[in-house]
C-alpha atoms as a PDB file:
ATOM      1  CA  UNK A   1     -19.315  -7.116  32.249  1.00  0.00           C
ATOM      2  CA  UNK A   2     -19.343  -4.660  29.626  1.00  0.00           C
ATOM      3  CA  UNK A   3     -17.374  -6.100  26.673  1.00  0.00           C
ATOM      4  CA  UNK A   4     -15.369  -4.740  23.374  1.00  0.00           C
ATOM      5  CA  UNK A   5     -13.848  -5.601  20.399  1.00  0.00           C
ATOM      6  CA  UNK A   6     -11.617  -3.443  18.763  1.00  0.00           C
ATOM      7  CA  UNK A   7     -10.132  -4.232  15.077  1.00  0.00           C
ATOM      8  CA  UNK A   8      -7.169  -2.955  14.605  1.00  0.00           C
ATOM      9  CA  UNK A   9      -5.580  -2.043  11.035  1.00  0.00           C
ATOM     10  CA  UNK A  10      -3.109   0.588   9.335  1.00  0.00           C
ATOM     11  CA  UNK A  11      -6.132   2.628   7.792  1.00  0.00           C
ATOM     12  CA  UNK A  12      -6.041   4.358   4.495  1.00  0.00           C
ATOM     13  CA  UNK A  13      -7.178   7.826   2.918  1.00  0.00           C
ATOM     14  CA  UNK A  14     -10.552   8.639   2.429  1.00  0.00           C
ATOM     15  CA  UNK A  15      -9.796  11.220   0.039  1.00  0.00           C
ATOM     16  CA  UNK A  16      -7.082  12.453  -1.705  1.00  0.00           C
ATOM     17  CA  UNK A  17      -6.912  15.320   0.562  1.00  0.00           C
ATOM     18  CA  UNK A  18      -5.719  12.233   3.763  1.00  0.00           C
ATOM     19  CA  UNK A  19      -3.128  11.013   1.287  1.00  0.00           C
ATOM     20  CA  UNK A  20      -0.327  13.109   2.600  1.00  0.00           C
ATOM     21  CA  UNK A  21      -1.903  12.602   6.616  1.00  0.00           C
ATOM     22  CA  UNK A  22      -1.642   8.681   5.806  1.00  0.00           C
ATOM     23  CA  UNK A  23       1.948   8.986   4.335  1.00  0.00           C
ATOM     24  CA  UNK A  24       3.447  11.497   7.265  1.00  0.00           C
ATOM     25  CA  UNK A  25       1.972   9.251   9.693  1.00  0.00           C
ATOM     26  CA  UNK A  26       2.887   6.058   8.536  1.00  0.00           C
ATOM     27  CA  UNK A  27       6.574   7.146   7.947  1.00  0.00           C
ATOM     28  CA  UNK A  28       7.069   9.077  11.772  1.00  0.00           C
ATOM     29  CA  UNK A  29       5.822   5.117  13.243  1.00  0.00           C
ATOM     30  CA  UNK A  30       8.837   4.560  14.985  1.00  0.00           C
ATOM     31  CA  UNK A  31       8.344   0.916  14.289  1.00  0.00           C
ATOM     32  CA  UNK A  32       8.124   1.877   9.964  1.00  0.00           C
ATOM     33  CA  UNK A  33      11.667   3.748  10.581  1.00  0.00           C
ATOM     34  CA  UNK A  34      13.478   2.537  13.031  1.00  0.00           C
ATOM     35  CA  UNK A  35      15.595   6.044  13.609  1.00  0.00           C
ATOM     36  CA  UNK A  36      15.847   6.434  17.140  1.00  0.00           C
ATOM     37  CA  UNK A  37      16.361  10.272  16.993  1.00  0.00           C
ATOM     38  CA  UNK A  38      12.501  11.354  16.309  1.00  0.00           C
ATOM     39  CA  UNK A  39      13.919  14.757  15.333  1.00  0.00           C
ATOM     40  CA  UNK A  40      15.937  12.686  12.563  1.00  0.00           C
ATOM     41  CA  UNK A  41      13.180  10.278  11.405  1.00  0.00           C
ATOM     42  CA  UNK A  42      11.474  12.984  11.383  1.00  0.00           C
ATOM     43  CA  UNK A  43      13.266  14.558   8.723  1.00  0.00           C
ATOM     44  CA  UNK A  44      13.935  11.735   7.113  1.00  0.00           C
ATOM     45  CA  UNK A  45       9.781  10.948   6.763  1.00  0.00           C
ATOM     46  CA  UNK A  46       9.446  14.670   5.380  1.00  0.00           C
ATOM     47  CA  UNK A  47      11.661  13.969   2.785  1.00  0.00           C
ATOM     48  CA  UNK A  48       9.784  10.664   2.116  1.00  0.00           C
ATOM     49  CA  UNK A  49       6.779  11.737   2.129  1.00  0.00           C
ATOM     50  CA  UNK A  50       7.586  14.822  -0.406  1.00  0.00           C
ATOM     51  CA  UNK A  51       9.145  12.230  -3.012  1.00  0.00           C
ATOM     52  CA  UNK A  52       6.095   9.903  -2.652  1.00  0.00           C
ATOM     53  CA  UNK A  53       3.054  12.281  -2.060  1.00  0.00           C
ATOM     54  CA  UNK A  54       1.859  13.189  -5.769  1.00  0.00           C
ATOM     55  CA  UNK A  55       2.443   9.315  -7.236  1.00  0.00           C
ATOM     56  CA  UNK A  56       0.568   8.314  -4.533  1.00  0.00           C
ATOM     57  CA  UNK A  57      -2.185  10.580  -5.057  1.00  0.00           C
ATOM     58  CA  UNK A  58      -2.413   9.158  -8.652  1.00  0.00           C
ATOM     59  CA  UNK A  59      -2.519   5.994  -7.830  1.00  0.00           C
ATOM     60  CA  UNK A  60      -5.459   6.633  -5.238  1.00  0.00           C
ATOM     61  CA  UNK A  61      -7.254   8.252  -8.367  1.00  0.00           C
ATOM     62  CA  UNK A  62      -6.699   4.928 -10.405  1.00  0.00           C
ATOM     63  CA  UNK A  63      -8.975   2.885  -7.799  1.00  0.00           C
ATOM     64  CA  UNK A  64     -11.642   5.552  -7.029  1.00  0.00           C
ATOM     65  CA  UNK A  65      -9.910   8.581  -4.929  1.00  0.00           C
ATOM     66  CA  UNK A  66      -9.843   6.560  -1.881  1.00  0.00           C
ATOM     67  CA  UNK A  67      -8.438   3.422   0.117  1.00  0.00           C
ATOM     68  CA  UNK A  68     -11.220   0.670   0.165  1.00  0.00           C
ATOM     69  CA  UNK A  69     -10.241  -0.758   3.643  1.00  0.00           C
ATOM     70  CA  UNK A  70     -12.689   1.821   5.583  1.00  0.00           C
ATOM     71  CA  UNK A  71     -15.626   0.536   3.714  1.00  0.00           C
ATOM     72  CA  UNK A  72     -15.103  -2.863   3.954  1.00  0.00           C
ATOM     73  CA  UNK A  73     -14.019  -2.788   7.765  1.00  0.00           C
ATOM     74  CA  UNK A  74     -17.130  -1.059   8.556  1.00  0.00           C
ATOM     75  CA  UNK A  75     -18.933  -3.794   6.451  1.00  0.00           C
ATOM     76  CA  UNK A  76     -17.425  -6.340   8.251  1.00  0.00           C
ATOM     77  CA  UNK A  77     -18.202  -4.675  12.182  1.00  0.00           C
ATOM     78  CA  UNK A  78     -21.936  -4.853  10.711  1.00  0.00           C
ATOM     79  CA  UNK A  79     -21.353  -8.475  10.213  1.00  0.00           C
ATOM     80  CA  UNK A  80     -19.951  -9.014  13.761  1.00  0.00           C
ATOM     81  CA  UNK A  81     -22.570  -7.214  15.375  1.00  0.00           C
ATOM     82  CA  UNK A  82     -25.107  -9.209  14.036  1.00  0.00           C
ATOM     83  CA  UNK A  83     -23.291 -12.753  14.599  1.00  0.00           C
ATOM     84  CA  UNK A  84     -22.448 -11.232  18.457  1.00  0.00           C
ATOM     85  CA  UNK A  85     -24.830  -9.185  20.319  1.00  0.00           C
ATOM     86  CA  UNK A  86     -22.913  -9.832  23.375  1.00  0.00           C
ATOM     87  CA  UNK A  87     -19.998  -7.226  22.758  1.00  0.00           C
ATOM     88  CA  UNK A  88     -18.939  -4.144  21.370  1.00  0.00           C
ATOM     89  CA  UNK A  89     -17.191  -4.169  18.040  1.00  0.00           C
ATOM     90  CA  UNK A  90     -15.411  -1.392  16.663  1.00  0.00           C
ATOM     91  CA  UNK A  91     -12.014  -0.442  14.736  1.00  0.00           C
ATOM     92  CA  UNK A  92      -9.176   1.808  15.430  1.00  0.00           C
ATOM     93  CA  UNK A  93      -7.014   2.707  12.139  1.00  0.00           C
ATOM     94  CA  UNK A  94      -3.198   3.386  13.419  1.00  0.00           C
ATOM     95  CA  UNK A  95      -2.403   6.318  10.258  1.00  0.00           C
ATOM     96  CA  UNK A  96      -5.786   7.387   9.327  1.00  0.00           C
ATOM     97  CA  UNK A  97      -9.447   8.452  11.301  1.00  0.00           C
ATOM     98  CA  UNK A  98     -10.831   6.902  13.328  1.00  0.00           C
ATOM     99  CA  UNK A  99      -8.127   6.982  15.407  1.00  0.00           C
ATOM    100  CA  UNK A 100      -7.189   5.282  18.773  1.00  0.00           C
ATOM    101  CA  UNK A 101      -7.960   8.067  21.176  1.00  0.00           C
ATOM    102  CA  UNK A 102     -11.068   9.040  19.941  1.00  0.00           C
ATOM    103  CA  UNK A 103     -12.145   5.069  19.590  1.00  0.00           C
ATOM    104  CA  UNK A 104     -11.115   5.034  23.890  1.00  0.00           C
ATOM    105  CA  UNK A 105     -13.022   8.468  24.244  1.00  0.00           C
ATOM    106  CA  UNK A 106     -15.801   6.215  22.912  1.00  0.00           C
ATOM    107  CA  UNK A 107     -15.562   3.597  24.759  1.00  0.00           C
ATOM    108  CA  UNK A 108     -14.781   4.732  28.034  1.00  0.00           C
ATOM    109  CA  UNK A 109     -18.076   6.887  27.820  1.00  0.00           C
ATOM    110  CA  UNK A 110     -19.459   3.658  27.343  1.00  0.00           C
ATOM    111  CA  UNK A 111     -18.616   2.432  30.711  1.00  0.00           C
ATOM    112  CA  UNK A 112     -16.429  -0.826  28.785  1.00  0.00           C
ATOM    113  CA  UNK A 113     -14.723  -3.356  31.166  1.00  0.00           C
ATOM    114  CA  UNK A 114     -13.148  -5.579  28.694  1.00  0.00           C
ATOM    115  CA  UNK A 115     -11.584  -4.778  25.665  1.00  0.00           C
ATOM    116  CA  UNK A 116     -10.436  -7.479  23.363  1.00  0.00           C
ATOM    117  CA  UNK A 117      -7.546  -5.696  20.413  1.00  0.00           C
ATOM    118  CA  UNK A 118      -8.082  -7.646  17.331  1.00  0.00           C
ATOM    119  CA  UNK A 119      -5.007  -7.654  14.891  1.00  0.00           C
ATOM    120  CA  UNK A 120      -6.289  -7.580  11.663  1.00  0.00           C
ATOM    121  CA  UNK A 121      -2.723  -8.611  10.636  1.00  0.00           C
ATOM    122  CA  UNK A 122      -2.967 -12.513  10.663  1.00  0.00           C
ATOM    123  CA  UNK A 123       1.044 -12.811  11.059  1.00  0.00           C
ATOM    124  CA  UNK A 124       2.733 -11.242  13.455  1.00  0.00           C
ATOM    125  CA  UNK A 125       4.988  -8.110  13.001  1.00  0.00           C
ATOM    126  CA  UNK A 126       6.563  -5.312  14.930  1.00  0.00           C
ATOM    127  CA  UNK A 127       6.181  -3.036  11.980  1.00  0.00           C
ATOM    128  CA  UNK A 128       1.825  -3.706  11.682  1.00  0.00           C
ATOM    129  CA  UNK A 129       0.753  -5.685  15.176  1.00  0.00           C
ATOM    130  CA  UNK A 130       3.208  -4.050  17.517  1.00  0.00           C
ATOM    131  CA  UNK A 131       2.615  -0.625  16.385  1.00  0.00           C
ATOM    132  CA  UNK A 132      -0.837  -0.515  16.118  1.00  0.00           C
ATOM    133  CA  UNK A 133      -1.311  -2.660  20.310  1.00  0.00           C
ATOM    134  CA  UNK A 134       1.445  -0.687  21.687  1.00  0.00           C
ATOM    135  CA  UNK A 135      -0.288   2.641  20.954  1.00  0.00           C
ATOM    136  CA  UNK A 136      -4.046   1.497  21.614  1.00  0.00           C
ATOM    137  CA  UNK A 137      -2.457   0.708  25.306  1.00  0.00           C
ATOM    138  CA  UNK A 138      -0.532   4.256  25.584  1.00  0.00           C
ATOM    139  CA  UNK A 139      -3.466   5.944  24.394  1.00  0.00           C
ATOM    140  CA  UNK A 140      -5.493   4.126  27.392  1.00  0.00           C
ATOM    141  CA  UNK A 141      -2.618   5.181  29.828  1.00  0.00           C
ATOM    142  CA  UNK A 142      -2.785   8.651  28.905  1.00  0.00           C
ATOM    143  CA  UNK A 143      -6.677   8.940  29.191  1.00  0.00           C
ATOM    144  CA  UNK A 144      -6.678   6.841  32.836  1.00  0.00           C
ATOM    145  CA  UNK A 145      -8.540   4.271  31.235  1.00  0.00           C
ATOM    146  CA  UNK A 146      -8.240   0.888  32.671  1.00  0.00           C
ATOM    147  CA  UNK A 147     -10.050  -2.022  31.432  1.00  0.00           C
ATOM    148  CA  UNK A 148      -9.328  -5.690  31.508  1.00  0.00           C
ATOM    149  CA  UNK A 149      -6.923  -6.129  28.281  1.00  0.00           C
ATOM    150  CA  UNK A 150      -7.091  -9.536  26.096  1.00  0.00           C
ATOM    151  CA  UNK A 151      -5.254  -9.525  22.856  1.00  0.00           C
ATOM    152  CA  UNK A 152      -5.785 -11.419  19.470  1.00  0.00           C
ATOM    153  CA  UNK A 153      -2.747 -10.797  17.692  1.00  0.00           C
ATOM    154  CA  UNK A 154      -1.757 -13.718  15.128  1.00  0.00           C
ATOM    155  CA  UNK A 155      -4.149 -16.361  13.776  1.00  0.00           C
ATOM    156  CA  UNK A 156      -1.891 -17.275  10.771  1.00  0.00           C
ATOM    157  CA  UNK A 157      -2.627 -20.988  11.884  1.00  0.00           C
ATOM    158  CA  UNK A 158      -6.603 -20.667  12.994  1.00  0.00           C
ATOM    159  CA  UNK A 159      -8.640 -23.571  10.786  1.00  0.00           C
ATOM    160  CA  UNK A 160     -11.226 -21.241  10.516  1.00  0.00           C
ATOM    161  CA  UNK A 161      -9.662 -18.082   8.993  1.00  0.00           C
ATOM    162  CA  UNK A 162      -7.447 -20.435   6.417  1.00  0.00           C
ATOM    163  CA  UNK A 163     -10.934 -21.608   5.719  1.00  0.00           C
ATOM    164  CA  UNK A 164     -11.818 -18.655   4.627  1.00  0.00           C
ATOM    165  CA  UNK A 165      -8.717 -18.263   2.187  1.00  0.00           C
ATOM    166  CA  UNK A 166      -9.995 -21.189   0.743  1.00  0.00           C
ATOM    167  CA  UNK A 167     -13.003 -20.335  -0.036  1.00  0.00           C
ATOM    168  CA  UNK A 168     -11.429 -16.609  -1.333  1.00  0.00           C
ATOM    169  CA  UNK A 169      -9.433 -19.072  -3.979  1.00  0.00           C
ATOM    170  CA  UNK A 170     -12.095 -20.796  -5.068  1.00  0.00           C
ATOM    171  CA  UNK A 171     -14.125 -18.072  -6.292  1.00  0.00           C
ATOM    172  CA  UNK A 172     -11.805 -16.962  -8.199  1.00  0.00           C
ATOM    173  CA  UNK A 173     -10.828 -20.113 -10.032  1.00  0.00           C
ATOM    174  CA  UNK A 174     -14.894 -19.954 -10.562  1.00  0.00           C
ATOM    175  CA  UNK A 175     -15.085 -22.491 -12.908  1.00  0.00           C
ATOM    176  CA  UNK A 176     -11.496 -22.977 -13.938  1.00  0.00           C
ATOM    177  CA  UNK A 177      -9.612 -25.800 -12.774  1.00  0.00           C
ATOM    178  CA  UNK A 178      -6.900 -25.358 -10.379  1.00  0.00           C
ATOM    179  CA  UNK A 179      -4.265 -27.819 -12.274  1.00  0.00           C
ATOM    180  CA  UNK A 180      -4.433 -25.089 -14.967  1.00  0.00           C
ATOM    181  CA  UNK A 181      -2.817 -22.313 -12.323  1.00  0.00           C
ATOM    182  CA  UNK A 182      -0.176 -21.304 -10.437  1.00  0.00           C
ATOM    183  CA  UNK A 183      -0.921 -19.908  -7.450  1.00  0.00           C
ATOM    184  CA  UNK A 184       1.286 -17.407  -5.684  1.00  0.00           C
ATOM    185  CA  UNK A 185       0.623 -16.015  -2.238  1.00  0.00           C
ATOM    186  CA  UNK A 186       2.032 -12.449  -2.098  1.00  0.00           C
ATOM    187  CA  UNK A 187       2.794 -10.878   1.111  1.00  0.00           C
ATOM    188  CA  UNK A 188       3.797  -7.175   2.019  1.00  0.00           C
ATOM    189  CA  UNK A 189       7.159  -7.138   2.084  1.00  0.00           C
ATOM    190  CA  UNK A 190       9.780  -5.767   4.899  1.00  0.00           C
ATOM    191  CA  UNK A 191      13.556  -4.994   5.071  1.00  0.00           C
ATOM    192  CA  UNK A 192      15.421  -7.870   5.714  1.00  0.00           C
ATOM    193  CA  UNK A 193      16.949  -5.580   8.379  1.00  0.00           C
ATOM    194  CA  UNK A 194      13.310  -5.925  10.579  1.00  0.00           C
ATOM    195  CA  UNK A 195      13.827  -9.971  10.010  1.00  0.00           C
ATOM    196  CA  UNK A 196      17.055 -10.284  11.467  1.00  0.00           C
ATOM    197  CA  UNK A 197      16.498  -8.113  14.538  1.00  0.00           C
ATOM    198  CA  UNK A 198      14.315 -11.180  14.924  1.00  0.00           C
ATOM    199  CA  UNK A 199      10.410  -9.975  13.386  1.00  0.00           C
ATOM    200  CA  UNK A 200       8.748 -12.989  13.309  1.00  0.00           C
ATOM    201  CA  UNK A 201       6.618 -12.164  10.369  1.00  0.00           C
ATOM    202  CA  UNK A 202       8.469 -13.893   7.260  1.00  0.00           C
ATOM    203  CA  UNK A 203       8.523 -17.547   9.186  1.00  0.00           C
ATOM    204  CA  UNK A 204       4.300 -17.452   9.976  1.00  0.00           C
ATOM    205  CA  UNK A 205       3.970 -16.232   6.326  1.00  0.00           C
ATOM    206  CA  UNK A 206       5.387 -19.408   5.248  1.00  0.00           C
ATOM    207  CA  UNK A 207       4.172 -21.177   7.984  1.00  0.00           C
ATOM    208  CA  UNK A 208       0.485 -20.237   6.830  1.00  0.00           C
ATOM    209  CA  UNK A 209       1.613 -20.578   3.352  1.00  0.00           C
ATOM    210  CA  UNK A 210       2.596 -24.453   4.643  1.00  0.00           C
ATOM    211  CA  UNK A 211      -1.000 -24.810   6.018  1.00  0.00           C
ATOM    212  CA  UNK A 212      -2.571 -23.791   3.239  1.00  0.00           C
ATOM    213  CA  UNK A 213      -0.849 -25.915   1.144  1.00  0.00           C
ATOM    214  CA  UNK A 214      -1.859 -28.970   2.602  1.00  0.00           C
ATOM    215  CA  UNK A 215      -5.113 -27.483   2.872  1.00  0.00           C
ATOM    216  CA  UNK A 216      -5.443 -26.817  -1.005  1.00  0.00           C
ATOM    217  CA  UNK A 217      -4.510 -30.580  -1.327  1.00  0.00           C
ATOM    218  CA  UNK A 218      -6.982 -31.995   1.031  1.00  0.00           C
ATOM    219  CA  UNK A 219      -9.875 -29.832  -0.933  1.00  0.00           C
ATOM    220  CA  UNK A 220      -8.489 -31.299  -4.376  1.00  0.00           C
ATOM    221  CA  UNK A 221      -7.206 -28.087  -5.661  1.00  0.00           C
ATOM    222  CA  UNK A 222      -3.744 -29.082  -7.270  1.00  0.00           C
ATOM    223  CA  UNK A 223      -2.513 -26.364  -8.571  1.00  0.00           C
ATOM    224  CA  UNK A 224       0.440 -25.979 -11.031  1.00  0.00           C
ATOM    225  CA  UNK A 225       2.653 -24.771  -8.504  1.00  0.00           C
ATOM    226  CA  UNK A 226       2.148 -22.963  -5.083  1.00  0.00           C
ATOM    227  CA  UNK A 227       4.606 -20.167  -3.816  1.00  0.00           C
ATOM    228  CA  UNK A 228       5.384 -17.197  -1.579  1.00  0.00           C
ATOM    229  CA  UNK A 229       6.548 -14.141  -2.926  1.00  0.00           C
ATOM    230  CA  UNK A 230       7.069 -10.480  -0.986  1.00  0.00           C
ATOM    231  CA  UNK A 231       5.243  -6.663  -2.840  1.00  0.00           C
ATOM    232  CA  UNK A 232       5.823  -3.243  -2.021  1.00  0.00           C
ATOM    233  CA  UNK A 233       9.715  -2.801  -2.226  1.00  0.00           C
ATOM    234  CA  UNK A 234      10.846   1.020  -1.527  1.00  0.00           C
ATOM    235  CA  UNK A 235      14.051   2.465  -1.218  1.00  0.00           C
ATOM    236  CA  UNK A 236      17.643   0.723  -1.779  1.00  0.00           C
ATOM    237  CA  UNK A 237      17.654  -1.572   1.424  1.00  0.00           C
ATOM    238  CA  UNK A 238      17.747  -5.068   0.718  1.00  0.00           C
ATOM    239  CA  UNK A 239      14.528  -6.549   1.198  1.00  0.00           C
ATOM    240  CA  UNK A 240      12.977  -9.997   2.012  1.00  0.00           C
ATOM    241  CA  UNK A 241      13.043 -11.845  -1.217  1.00  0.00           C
ATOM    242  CA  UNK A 242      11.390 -13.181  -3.594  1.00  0.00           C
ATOM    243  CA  UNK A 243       9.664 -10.231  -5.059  1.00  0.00           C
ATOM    244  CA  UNK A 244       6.317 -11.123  -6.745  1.00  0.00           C
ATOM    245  CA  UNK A 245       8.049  -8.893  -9.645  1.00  0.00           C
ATOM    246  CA  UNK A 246      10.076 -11.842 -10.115  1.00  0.00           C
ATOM    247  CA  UNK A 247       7.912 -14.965  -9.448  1.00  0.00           C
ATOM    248  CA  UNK A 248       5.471 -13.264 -11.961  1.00  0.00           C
ATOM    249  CA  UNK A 249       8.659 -13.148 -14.618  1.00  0.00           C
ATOM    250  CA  UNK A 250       9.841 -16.765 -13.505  1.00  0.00           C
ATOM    251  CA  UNK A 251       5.760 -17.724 -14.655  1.00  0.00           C
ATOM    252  CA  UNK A 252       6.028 -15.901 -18.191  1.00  0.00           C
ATOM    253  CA  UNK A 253       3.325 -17.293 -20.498  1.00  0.00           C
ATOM    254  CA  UNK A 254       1.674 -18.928 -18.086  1.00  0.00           C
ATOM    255  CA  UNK A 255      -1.889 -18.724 -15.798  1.00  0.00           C
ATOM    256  CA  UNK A 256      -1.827 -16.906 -12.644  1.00  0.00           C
ATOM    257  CA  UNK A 257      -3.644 -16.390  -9.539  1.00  0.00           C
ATOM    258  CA  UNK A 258      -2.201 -14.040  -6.598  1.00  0.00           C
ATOM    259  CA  UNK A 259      -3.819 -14.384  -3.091  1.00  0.00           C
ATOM    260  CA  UNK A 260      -2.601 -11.439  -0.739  1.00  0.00           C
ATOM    261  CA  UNK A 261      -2.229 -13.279   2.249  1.00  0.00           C
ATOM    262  CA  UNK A 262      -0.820 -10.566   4.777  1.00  0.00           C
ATOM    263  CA  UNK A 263      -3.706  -8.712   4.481  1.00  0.00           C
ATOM    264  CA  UNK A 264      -7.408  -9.591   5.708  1.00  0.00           C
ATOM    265  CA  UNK A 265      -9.058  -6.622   3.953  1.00  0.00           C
ATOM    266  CA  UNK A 266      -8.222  -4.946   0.448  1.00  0.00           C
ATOM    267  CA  UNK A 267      -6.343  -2.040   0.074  1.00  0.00           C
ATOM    268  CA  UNK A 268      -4.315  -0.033  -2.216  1.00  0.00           C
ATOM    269  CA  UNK A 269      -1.758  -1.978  -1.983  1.00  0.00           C
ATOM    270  CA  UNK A 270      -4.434  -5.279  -3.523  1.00  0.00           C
ATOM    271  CA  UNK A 271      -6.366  -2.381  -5.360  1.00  0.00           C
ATOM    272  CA  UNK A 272      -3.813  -1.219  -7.123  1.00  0.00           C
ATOM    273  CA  UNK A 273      -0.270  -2.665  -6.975  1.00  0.00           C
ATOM    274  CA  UNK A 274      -1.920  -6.493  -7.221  1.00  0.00           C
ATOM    275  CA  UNK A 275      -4.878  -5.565  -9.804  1.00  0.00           C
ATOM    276  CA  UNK A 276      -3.056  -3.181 -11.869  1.00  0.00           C
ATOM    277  CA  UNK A 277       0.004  -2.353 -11.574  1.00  0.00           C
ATOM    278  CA  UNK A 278       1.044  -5.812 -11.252  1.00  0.00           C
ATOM    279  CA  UNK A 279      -1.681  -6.944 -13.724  1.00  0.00           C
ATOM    280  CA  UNK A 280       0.154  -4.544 -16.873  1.00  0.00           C
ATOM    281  CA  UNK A 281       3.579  -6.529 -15.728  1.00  0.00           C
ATOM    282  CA  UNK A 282       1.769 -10.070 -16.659  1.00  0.00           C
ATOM    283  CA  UNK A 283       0.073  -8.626 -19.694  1.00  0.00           C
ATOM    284  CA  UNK A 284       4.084  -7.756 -20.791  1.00  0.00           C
ATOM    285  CA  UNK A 285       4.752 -11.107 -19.399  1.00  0.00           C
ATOM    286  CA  UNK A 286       2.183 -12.919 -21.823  1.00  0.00           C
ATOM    287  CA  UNK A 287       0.388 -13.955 -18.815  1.00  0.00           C
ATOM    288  CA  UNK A 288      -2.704 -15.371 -20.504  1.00  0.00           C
ATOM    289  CA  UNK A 289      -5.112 -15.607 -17.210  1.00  0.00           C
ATOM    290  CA  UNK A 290      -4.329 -13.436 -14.436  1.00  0.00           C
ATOM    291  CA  UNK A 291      -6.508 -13.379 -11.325  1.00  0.00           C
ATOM    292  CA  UNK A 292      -6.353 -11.472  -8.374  1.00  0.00           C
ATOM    293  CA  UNK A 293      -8.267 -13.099  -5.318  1.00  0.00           C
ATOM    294  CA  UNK A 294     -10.248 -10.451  -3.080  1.00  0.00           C
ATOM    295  CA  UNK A 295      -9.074 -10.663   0.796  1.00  0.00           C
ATOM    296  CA  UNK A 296     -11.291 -12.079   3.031  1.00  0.00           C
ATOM    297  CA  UNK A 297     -13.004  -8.439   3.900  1.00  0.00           C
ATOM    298  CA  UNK A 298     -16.846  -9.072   5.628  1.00  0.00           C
ATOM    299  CA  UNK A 299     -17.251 -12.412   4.410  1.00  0.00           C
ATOM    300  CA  UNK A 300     -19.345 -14.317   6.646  1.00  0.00           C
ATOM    301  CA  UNK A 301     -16.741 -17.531   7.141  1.00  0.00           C
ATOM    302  CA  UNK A 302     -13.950 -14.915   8.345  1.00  0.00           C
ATOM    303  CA  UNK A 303     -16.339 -13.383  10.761  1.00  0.00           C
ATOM    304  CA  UNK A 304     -16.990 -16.430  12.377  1.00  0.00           C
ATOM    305  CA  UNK A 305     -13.443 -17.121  12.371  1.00  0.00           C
ATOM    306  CA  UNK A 306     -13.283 -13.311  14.571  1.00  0.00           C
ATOM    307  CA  UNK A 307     -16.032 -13.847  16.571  1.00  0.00           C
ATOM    308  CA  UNK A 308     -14.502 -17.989  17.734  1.00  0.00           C
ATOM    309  CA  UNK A 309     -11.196 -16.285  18.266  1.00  0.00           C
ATOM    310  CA  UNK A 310     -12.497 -13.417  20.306  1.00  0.00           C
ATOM    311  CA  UNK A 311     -14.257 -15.805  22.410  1.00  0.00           C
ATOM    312  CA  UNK A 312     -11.170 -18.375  22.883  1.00  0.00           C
ATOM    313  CA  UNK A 313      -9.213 -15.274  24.546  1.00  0.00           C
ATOM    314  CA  UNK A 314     -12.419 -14.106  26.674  1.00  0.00           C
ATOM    315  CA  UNK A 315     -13.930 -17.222  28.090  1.00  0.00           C
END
């Protein structure tokens, strides 16, 4: 049997000339704006994406012109096709090329039989993990495309993959001691509206924040404090809370390290918003040490950690 692996991820501009296609396309998801009228969220993501366009742009510019999640994705499908010469592996980015349809042209020229979707969102959301499977599958509808379907989409609580995270945290302590830090794990945030239609995402980010906590204590790594906070606030809503805004202000004058842990690869949103943006907030903050850890990206322990969980929904 002919076998795939897809990763699937929100994608990011390649240039400052995709900014606009990233923002248009992220904000007409009916799962970003839940407007049920698409002529209305339509509007609605025009006006959005006007407001936001040229800051966005700018920021882009501040970490090279481009998102970094394309080149590390394709590092990391390098990596798997190396560890697993037995399947396929490729991506699909929901907002940005390459897209779904063009990923199914692919493989249906290829003959596949089984396709396995791989979140690349370890917790599960309807705003990241339900948008991106729900469209992969409509896409295969609409092309008459019918292989077997098996689906990785949380791993929040995979031993393998918090591993990984581990190991992410260590290098940047390098050769720091842990007992000197506070360590914050800083998720993407979401309006609370999403949680209480009943979004499971908040619980497994504490959940996984739980797991790694125990973790950090088993490996000796006692930190100062450990604690979740939630990034990337827009608009007036209220929003899941604490904001990493805040946890930073609650850890004035002291040493800081900020894992990302909703994301598996870096972004603008690590890039930029973690590594600077945030960064000139703890230098106002008299932060004295203030670390960003990378996310897990092609590193070698989280593409085992793919390649076991691929094989756990296959076999």
């Amino acid at each position: 049997m002919k076998e795939a692996v897809v990763l699937l991820n929100m994608g990011g501009p390649s240039s400052l000339v995709e900014v606009e296609m990233f923002l248009r396309n992220m904000f007409n998801d009916p799962n970003i704006l839940n407007i049920k009228s698409d002529f209305l969220r339509k509007m609605v993501a025009s006006f959005i994406v006007n407001r936001r366009v040229e800051e966005s742009k700018k920021n882009y510019e501040k970490i090279g012109g481009s998102s970094p999640i394309i080149g590390h994705t394709f590092s990391l499908i390098e990596k798997l096709r190396s560890l697993d010469d037995s399947r396929f592996y490729t991506y699909s980015m929901r907002y940005t090329p390459p897209f779904a349809k063009s990923v199914i042209e692919e493989l249906k020229s290829m003959e596949i039989e089984k396709i396995t979707l791989f979140s690349m969102y370890p917790q599960y959301s309807t705003t990241t993990t339900k948008s991106s499977i729900d469209e992969f599958k409509s896409l295969l509808d609409d092309a008459q495309f019918y292989p077997e379907i098996s689906m990785v989409d949380k791993y929040y609580d995979n031993r393998e993959y918090n591993i990984a995270i581990i190991e992410r945290i260590k290098e940047s302590l390098k050769e720091s001691s842990a007992s000197e830090f506070d360590l914050i794990f800083s998720a993407h945030g979401l309006p609370q509206s999403v949680i209480d239609r009943g979004d499971p995402y908040q619980k497994e980010i504490e959940k996984n924040v739980d797991i790694l906590k125990n973790m950090l204590g088993h490996e000796g790594l006692d930190f100062k404090s450990v604690t979740v906070s939630y990034q990337s606030k827009v608009g007036p809503m209220k929003w899941i809370e604490p904001s990493t805004e805040k946890r930073l202000k609650e850890l004035k004058g002291s040493k800081v390290i900020i894992y990302p842990i909703a994301f598996t690869i870096d972004n603008s949103e690590t890039d930029y918003e973690l590594s600077i943006e945030y960064r000139e907030l703890a230098s106002k903050l008299n932060i004295e040490d203030y670390r960003v850890s990378k996310c897990l990206n092609d590193s070698l322990l989280f593409a085992n950690s793919i390649v076991s969980l691929v094989e756990k929904v296959t076999n």
